[in-house]
C-alpha atoms as a PDB file:
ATOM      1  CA  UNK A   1       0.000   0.000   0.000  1.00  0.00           C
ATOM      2  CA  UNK A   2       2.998   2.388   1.064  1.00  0.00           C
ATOM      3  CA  UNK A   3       4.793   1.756  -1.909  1.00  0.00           C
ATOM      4  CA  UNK A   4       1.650   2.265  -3.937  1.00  0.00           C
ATOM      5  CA  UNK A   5       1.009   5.691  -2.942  1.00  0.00           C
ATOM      6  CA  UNK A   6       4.303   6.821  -3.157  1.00  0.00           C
ATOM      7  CA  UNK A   7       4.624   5.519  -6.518  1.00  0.00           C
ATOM      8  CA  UNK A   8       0.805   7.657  -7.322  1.00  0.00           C
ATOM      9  CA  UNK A   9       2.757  10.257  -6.029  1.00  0.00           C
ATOM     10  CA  UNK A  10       5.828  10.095  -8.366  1.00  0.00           C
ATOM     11  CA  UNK A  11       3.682   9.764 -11.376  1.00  0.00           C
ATOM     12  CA  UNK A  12       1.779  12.888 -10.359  1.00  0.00           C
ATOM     13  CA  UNK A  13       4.390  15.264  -9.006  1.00  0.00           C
ATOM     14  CA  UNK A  14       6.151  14.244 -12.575  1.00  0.00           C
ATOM     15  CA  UNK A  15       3.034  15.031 -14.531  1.00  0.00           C
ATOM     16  CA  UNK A  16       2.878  18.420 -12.462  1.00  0.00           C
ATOM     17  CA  UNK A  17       6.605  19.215 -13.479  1.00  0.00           C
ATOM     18  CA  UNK A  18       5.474  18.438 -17.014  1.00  0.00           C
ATOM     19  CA  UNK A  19       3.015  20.538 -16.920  1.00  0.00           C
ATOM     20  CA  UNK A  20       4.557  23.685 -15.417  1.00  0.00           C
ATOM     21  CA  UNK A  21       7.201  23.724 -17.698  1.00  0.00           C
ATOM     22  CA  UNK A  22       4.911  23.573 -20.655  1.00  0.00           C
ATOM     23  CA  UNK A  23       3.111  26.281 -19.276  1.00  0.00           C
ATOM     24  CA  UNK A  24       6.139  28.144 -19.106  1.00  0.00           C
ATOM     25  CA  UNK A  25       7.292  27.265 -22.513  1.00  0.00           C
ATOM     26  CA  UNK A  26       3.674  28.865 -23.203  1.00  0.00           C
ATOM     27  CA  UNK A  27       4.108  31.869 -21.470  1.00  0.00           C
ATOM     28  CA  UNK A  28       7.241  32.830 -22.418  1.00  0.00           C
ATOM     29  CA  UNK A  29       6.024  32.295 -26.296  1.00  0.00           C
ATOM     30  CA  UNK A  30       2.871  34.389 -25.397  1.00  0.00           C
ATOM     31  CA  UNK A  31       5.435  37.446 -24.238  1.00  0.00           C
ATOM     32  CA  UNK A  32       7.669  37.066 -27.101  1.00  0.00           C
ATOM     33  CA  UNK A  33       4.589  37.126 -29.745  1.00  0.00           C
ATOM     34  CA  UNK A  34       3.151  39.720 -27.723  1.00  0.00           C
ATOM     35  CA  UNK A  35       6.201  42.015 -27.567  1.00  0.00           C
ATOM     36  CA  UNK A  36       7.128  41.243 -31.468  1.00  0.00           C
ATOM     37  CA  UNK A  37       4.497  43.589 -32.886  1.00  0.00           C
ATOM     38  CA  UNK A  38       6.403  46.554 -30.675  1.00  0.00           C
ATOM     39  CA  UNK A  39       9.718  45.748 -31.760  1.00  0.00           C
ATOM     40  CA  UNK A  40       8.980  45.434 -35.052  1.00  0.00           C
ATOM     41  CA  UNK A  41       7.554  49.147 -34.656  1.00  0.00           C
ATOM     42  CA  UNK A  42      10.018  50.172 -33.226  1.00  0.00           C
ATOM     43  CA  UNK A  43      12.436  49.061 -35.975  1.00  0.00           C
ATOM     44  CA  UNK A  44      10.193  50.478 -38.750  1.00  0.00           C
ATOM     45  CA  UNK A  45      10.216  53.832 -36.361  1.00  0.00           C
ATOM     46  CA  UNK A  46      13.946  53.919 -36.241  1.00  0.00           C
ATOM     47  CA  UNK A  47      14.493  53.384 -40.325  1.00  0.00           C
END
């Protein structure tokens, strides 16, 4: 039973890491696309 639940817990505190670091794959896509449209502005401003 012990080694049961600790093995439930592996699985899920890996899926959990999995997740957050998709998430902040995600998020840190999300700023760059965000931010692109200003940079490219500010490039076109600057020529």
């Amino acid at each position: 039973m012990c080694s049961a639940t600790s093995r439930v817990l592996r699985v899920v505190a890996s899926a959990v890491a999995r997740i957050s670091s998709t998430l902040a794959v995600v998020s840190t896509t999300a700023t760059a696309v965000s931010s692109a449209p200003a940079v490219i502005w500010a490039a076109e401003a600057a020529i």
